[in-house]
C-alpha atoms as a PDB file:
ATOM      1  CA  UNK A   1       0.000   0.000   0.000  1.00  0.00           C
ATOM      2  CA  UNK A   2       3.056   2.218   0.762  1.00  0.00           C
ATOM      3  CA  UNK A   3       5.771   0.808  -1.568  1.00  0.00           C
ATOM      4  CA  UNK A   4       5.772   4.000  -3.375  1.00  0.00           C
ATOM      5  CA  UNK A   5       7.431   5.692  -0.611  1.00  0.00           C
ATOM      6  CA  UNK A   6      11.449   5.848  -0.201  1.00  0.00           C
ATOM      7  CA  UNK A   7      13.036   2.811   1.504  1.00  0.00           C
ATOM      8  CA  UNK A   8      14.553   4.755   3.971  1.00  0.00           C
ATOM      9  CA  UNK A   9      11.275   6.013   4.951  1.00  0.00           C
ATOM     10  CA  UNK A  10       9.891   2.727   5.088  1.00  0.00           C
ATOM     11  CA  UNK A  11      12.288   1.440   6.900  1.00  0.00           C
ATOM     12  CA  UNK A  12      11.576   3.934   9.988  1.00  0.00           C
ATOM     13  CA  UNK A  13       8.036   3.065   9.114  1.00  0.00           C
ATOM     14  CA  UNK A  14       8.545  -0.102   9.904  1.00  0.00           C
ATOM     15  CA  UNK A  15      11.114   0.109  12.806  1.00  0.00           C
ATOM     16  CA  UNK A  16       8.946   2.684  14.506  1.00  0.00           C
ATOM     17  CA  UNK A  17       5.713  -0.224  13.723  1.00  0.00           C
ATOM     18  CA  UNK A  18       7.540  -2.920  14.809  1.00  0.00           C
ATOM     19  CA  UNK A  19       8.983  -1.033  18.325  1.00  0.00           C
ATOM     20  CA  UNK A  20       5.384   0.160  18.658  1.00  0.00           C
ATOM     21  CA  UNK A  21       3.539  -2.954  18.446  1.00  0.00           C
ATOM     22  CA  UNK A  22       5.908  -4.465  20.880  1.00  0.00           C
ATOM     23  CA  UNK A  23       5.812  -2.149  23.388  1.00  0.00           C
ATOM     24  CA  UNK A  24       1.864  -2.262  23.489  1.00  0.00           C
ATOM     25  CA  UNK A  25       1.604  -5.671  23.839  1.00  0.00           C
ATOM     26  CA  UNK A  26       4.380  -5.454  26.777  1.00  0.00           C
ATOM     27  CA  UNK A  27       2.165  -4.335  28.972  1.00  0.00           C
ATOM     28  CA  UNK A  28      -0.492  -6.908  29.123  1.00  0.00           C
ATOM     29  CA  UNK A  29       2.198  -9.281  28.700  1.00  0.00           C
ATOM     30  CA  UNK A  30       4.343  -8.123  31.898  1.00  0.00           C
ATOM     31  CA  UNK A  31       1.011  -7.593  33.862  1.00  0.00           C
ATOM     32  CA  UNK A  32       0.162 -11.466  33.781  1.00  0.00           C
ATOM     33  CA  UNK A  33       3.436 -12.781  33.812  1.00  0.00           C
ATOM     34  CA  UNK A  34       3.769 -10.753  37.368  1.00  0.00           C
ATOM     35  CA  UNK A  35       0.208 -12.222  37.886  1.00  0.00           C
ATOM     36  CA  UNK A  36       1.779 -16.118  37.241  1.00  0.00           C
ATOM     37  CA  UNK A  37       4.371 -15.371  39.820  1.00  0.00           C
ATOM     38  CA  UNK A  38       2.295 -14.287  42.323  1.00  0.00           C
ATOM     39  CA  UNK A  39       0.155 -16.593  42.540  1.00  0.00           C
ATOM     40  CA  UNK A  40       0.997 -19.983  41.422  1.00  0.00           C
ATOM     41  CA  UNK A  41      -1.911 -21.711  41.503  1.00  0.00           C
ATOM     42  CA  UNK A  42      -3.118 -24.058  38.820  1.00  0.00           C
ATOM     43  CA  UNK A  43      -6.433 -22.020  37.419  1.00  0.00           C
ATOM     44  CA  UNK A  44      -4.490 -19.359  37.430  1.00  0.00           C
ATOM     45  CA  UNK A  45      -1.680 -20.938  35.252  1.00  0.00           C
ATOM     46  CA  UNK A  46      -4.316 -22.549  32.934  1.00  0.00           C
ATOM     47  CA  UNK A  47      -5.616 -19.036  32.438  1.00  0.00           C
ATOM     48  CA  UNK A  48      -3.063 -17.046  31.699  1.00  0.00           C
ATOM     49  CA  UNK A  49      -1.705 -19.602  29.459  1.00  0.00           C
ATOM     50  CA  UNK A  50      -4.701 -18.722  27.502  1.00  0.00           C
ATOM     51  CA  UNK A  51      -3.881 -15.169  27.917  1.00  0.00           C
ATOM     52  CA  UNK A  52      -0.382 -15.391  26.924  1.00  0.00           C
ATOM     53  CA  UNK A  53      -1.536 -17.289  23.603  1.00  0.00           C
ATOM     54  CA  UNK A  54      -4.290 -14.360  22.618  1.00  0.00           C
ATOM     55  CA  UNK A  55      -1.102 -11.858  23.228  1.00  0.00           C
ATOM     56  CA  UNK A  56       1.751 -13.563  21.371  1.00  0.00           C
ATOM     57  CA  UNK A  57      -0.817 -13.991  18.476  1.00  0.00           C
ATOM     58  CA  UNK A  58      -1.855 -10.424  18.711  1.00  0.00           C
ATOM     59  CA  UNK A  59       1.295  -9.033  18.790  1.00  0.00           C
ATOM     60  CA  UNK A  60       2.063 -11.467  15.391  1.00  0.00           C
ATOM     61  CA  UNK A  61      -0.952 -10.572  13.292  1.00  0.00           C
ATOM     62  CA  UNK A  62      -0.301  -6.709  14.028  1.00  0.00           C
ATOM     63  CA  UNK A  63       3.344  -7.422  12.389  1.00  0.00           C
ATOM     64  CA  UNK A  64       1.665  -8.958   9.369  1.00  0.00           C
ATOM     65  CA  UNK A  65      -0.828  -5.624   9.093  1.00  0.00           C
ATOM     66  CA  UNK A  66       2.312  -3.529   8.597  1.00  0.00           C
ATOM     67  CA  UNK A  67       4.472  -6.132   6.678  1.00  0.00           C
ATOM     68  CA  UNK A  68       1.600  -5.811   4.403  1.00  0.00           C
ATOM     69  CA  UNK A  69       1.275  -2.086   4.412  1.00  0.00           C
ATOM     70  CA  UNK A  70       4.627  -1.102   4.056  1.00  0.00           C
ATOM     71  CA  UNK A  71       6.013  -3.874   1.529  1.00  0.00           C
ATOM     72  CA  UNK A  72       4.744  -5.498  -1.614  1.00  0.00           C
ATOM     73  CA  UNK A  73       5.639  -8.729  -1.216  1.00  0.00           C
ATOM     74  CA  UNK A  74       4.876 -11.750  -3.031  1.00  0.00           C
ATOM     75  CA  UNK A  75       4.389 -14.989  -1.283  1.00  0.00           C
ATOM     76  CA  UNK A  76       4.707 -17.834  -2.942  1.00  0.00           C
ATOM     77  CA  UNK A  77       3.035 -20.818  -0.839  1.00  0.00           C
ATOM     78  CA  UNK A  78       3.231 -24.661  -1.590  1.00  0.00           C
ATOM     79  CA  UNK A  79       2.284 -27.676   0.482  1.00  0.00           C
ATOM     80  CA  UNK A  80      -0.253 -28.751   2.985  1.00  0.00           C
ATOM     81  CA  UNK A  81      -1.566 -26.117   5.352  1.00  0.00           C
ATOM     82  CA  UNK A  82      -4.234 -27.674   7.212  1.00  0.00           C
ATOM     83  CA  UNK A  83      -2.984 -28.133  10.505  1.00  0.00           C
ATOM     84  CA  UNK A  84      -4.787 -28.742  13.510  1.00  0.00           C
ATOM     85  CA  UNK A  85      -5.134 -25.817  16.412  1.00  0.00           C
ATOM     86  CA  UNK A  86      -5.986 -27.841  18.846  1.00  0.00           C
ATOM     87  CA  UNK A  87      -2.979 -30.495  18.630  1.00  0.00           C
ATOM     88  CA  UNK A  88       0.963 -29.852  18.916  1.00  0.00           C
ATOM     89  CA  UNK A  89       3.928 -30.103  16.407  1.00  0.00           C
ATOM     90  CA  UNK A  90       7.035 -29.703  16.174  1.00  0.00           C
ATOM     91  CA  UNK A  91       8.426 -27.628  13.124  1.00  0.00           C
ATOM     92  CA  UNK A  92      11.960 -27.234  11.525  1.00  0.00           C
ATOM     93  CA  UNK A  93      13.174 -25.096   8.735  1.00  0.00           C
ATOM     94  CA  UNK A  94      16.254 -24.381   6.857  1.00  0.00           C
ATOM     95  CA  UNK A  95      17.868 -20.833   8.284  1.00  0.00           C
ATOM     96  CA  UNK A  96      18.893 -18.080   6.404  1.00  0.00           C
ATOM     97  CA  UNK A  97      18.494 -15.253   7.955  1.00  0.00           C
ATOM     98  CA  UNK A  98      16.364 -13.246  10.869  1.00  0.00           C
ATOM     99  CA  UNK A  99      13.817 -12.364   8.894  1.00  0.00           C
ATOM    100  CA  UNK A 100      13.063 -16.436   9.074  1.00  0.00           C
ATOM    101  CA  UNK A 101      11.333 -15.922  12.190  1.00  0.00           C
ATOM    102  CA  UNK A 102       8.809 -13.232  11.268  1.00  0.00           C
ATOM    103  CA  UNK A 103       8.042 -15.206   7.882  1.00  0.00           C
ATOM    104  CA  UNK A 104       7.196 -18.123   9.826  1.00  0.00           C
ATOM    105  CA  UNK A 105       4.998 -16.434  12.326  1.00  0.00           C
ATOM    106  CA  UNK A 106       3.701 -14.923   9.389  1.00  0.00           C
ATOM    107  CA  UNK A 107       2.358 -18.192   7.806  1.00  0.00           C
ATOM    108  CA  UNK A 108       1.546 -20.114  10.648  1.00  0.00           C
ATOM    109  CA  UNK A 109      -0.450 -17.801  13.047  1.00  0.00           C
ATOM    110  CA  UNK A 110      -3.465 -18.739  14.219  1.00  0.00           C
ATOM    111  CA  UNK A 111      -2.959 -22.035  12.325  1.00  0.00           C
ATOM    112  CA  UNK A 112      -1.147 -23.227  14.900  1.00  0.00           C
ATOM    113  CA  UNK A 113      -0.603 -22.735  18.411  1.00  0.00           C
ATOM    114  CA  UNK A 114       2.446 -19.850  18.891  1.00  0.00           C
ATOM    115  CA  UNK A 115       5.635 -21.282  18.293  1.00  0.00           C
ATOM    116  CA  UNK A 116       8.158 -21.721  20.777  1.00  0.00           C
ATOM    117  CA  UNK A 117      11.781 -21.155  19.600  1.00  0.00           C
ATOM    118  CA  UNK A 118      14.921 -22.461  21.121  1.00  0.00           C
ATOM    119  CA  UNK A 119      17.109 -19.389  21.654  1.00  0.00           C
ATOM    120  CA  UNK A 120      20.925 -18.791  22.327  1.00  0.00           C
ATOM    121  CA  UNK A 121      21.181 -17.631  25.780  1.00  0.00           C
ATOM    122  CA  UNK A 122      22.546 -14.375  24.800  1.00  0.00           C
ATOM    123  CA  UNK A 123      19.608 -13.388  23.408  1.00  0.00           C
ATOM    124  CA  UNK A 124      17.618 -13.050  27.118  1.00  0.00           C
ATOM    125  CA  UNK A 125      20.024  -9.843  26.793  1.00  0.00           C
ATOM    126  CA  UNK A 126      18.024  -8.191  23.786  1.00  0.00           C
ATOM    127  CA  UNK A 127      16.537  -4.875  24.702  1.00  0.00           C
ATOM    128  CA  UNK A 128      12.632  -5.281  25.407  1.00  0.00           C
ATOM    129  CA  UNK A 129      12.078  -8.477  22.923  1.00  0.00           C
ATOM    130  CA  UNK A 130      14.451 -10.692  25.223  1.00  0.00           C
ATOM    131  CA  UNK A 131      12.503 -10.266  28.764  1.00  0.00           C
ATOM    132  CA  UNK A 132       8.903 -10.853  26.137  1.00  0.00           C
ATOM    133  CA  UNK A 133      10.734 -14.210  25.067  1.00  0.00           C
ATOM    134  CA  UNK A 134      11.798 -15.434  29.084  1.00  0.00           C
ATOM    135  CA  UNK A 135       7.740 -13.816  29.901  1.00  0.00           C
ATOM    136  CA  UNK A 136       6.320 -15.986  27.004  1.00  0.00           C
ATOM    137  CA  UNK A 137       8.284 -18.867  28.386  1.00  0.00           C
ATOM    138  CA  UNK A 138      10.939 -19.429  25.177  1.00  0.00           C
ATOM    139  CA  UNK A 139      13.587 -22.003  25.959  1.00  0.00           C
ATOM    140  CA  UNK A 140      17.286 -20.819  26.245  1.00  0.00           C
ATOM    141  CA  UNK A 141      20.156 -22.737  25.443  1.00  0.00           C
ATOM    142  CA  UNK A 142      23.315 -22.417  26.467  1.00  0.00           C
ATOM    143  CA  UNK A 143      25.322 -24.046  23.973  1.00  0.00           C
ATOM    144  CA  UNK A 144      29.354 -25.368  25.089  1.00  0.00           C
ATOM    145  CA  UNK A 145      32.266 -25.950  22.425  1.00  0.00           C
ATOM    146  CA  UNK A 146      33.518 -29.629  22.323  1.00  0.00           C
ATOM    147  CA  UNK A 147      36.768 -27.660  23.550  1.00  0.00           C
ATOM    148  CA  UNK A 148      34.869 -26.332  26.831  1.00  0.00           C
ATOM    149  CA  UNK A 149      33.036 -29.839  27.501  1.00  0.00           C
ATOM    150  CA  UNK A 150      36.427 -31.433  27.677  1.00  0.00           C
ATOM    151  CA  UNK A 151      37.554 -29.148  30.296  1.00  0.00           C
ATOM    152  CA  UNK A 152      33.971 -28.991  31.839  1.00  0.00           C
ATOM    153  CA  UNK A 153      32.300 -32.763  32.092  1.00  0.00           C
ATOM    154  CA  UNK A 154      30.234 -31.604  34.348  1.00  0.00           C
ATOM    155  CA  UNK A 155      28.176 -29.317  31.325  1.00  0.00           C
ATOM    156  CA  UNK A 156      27.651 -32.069  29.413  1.00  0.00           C
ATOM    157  CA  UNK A 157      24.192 -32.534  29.079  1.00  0.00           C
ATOM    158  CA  UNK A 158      22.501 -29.087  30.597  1.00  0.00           C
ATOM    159  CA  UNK A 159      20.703 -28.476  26.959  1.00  0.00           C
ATOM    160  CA  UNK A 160      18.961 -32.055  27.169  1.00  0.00           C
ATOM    161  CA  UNK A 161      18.059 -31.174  31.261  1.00  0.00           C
ATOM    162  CA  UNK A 162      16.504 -27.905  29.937  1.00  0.00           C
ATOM    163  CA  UNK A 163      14.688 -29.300  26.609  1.00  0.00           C
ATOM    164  CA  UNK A 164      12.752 -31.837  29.219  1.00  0.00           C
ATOM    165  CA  UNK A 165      12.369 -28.928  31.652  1.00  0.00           C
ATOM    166  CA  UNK A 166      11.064 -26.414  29.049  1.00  0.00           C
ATOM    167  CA  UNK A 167       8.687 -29.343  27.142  1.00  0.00           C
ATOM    168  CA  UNK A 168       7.308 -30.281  30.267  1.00  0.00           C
ATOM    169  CA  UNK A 169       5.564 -27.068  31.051  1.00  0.00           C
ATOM    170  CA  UNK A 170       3.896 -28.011  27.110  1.00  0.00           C
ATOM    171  CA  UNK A 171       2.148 -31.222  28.188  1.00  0.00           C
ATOM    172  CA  UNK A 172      -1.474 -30.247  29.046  1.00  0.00           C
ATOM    173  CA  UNK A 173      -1.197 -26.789  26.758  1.00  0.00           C
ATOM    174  CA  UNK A 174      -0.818 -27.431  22.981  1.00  0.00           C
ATOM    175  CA  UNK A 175       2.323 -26.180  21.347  1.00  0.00           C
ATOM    176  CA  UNK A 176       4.306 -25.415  18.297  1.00  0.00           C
ATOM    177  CA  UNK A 177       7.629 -26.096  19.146  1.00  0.00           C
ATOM    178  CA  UNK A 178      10.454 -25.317  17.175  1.00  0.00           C
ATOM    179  CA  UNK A 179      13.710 -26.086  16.363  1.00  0.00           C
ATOM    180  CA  UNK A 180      16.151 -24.247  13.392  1.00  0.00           C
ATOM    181  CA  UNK A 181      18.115 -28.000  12.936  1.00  0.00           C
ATOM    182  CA  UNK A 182      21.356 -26.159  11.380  1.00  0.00           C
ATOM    183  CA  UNK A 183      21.491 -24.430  15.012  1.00  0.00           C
ATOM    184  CA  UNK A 184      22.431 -21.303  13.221  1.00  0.00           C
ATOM    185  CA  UNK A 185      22.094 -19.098   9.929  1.00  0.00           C
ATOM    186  CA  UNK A 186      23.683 -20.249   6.978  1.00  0.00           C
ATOM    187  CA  UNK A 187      26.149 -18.304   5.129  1.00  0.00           C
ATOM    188  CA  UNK A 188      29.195 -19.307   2.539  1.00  0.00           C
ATOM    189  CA  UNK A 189      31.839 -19.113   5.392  1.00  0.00           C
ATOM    190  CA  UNK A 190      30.131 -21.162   7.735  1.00  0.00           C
ATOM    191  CA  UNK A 191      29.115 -23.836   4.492  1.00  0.00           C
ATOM    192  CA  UNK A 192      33.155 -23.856   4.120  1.00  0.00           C
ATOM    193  CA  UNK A 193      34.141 -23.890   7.436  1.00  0.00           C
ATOM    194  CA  UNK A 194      31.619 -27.125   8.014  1.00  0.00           C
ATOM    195  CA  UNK A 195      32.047 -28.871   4.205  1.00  0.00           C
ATOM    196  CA  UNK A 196      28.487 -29.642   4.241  1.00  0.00           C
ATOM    197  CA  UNK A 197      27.579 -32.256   1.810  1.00  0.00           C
ATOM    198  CA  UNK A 198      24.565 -29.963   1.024  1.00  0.00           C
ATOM    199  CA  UNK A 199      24.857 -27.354  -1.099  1.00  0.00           C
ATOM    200  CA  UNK A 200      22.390 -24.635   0.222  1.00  0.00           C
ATOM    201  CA  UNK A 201      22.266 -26.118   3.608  1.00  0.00           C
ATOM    202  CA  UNK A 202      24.505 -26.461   6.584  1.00  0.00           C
ATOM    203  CA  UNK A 203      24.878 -30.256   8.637  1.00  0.00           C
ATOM    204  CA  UNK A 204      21.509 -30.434  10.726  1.00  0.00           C
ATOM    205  CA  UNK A 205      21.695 -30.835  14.675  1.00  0.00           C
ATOM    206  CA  UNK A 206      19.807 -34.313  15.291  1.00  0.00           C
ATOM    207  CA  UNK A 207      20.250 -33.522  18.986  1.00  0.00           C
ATOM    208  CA  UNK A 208      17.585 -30.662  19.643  1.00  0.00           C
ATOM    209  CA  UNK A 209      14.917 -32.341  17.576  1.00  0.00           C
ATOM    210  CA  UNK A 210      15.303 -35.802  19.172  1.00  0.00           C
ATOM    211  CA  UNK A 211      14.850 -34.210  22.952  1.00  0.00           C
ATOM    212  CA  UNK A 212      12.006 -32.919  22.254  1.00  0.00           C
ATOM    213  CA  UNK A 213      10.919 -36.061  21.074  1.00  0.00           C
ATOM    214  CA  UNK A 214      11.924 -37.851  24.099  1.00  0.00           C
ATOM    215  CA  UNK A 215      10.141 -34.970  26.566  1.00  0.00           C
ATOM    216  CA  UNK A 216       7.213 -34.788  24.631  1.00  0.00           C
ATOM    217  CA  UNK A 217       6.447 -36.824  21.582  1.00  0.00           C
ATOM    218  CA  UNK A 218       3.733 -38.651  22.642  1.00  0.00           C
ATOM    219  CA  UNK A 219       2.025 -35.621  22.567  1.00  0.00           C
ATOM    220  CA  UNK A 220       2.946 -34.162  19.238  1.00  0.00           C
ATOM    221  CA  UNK A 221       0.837 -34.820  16.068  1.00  0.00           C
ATOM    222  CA  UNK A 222       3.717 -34.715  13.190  1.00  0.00           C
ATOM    223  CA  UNK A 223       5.839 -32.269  11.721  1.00  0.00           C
ATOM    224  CA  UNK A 224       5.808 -29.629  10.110  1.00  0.00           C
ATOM    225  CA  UNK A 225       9.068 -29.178   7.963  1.00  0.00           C
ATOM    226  CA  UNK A 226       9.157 -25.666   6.495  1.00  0.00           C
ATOM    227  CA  UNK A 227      11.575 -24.842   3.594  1.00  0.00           C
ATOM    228  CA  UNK A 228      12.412 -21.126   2.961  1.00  0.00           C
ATOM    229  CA  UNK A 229      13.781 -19.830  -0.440  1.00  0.00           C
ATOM    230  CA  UNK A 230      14.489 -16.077  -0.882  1.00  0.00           C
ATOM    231  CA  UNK A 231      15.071 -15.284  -4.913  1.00  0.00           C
ATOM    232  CA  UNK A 232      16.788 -12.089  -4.166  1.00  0.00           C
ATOM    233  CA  UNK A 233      19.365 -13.609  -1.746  1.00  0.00           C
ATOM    234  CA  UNK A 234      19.187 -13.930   1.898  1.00  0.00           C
ATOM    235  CA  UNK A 235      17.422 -10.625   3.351  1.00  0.00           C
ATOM    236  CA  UNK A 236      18.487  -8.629   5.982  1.00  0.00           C
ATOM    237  CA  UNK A 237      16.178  -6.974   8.767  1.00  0.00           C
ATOM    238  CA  UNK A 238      16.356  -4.242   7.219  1.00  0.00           C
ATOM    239  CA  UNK A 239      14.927  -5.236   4.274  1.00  0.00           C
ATOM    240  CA  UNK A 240      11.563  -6.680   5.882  1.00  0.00           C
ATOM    241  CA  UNK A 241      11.685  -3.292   7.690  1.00  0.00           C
ATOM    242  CA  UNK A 242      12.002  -1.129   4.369  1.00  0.00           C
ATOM    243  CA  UNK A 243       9.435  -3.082   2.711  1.00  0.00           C
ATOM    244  CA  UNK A 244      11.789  -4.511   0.543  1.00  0.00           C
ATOM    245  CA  UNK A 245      11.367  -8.336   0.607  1.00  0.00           C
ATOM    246  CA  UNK A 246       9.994  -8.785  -3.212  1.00  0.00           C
ATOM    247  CA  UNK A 247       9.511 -12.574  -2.810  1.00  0.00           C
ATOM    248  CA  UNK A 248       8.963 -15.311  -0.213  1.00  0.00           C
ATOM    249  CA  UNK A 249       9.020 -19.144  -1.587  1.00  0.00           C
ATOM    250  CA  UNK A 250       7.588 -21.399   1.108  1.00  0.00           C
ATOM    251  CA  UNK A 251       7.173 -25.312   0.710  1.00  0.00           C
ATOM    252  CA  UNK A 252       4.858 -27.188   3.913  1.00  0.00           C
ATOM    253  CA  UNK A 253       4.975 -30.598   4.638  1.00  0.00           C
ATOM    254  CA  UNK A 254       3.901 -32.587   7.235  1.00  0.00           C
ATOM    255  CA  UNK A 255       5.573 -35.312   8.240  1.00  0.00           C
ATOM    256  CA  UNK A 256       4.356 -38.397  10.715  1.00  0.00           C
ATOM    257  CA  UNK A 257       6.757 -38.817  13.715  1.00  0.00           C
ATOM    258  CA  UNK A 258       8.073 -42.777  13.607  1.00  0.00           C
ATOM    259  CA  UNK A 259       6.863 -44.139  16.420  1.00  0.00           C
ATOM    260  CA  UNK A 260      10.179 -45.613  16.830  1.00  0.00           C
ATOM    261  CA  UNK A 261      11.352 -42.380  17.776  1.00  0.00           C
ATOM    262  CA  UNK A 262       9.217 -41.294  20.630  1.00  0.00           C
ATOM    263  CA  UNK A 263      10.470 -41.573  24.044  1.00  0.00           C
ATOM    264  CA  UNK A 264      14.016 -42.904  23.485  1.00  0.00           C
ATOM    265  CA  UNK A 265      17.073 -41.578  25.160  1.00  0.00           C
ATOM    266  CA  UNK A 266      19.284 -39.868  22.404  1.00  0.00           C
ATOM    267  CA  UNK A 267      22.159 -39.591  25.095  1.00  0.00           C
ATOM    268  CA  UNK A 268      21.928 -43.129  25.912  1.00  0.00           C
ATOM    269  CA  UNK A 269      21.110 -45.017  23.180  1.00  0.00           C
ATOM    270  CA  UNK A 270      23.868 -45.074  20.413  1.00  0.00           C
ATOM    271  CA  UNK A 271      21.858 -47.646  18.020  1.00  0.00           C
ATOM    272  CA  UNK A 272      18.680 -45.368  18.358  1.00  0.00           C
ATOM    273  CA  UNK A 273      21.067 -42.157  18.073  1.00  0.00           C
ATOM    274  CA  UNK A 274      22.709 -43.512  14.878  1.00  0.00           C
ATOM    275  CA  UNK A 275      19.038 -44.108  13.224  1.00  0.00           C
ATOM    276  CA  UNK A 276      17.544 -40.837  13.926  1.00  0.00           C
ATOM    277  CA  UNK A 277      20.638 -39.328  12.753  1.00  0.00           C
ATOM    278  CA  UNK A 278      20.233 -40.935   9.422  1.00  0.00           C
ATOM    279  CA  UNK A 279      16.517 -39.758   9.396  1.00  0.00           C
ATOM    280  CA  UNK A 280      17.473 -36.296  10.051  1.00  0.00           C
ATOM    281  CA  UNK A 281      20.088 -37.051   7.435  1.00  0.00           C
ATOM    282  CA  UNK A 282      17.421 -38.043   4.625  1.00  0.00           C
ATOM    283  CA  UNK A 283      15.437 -35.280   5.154  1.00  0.00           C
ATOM    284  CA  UNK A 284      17.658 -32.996   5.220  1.00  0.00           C
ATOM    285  CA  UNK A 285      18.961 -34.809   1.682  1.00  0.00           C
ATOM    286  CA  UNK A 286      15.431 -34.323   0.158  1.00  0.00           C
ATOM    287  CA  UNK A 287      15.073 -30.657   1.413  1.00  0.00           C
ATOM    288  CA  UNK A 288      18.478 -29.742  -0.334  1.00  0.00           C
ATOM    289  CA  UNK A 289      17.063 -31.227  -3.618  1.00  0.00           C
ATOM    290  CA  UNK A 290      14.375 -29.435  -3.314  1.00  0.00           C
ATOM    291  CA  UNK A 291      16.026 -25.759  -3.098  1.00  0.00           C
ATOM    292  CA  UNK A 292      17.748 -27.248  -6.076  1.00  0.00           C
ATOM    293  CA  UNK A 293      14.136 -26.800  -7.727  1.00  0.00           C
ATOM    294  CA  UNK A 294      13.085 -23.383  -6.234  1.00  0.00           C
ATOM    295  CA  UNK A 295      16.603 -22.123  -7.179  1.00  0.00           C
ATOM    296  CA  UNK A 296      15.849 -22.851 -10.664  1.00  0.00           C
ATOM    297  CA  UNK A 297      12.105 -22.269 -10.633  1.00  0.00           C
ATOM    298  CA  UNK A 298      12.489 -18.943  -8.803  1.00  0.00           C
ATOM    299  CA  UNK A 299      16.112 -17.758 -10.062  1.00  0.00           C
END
């Protein structure tokens, strides 16, 4: 509606939105979290849970009123997107760049319940947007080099303790939990650094997506796997924010969960381990070929 403009007018248009938006929904936000601590009592927990969901998903659809104000962008949508509200999943996607995050709330608002990210635990630093995540109850990982685990034993193993800590608050309140598999954004250094066998992808982190599996799959109704594809390159924030994002390719697909896979130890189990490994492996094999195709189909 406002493409015309300049981008750099956009772009405070849409920082200015964005800043806006979040600080409104802060306050209800802050107001029951404070509420939850207070009193801890279950009806008040099963409430506010409710709460919470109405303002996470409130604060999402006003960023898709001025993502669609401000920009012009094309979305390009294939795959299954009937999902069920009422049920959990757990979703992956390939990583490219921040604006990942806001293109997936995008499509899956309201379609699902509000996904739950696993987060670096640096990010409980951000200004404003890192308290929200620790209010809204995101899981924070901190993640040790092989390096420090040799000197520190005694870290080995705090991300599975807080996976099962995190997806046991989930298992009376349906859930979208997510997990970026590469652990982190791909670029042509880190590709290098890694020699990935894939050639738009980086090696995929079995580890995160088989705790939550062993936490909580019982509970989950499939997968959603989520592949991203940005024709113009990867985008920086500043191009969401500018109104500059020309084209968004997104292919769904659900996926069952083996049953084979639910409830095992990862840690423990080294056949198990090596088998959901190759899984992980296979699909992230087919979702390679594929941005083989949407490279070509949407050069």
């Amino acid at each position: 509606m406002l493409h015309f403009l300049p981008a750099p007018v956009l772009g405070l248009l849409g920082s200015v939105s964005l800043a806006l938006n979040t600080l409104f929904w802060c306050v209800p936000l802050f107001t029951v979290t404070l509420l939850r601590i207070l009193l801890p009592l279950p009806i008040v927990q099963r409430a506010s849970d409710r709460v919470m969901t109405f303002i996470q998903e409130g604060w999402i659809s006003c960023n898709k009123t001025w993502m669609q104000v401000l920009g012009k962008t094309r979305w390009h949508i294939e795959g299954d997107q009937k999902f069920d509200y009422e049920h959990s999943y757990l979703v992956t996607s390939n990583h490219q760049s921040w604006v990942d995050i806001l293109v997936l709330q995008y499509l899956l608002n309201r379609r699902v319940r509000p996904l739950k990210f696993f987060l670096k635990q640096e990010l409980i630093w951000v200004p404003v947007i890192g308290l929200c995540w620790w209010a809204l109850g995101f899981p924070f990982m901190k993640r040790y080099s092989k390096q420090y685990l040799a000197k520190h034993p005694e870290k080995k193993g705090k991300d599975l303790q807080t996976t099962r800590r995190t997806c046991a608050k989930f298992r009376n309140n349906p859930v979208g939990i997510f997990n970026f598999a590469e652990g982190t954004r791909f670029t042509p250094a880190k590709h290098q650094e890694q020699q990935s066998p894939y050639r738009y992808l980086l090696k995929p982190k079995a580890g995160g997506l088989a705790f939550v599996l062993d936490a909580m799959g019982e509970q989950l109704h499939g997968m959603i796997n989520v592949t991203l594809h940005y024709p113009q390159g990867s985008p920086g924030f500043w191009t969401l924010l500018s109104g500059q994002l020309e084209d968004v390719v997104v292919v769904v697909e659900q996926l069952p969960i083996p049953t084979h896979f639910i409830g095992r130890a990862y840690d423990q189990d080294e056949i198990y381990r090596k088998d959901f490994q190759q899984w992980v492996n296979t699909l992230w094999e087919d979702k390679d070929s594929l941005l083989e195709r949407l490279h070509q189909q949407h050069p």
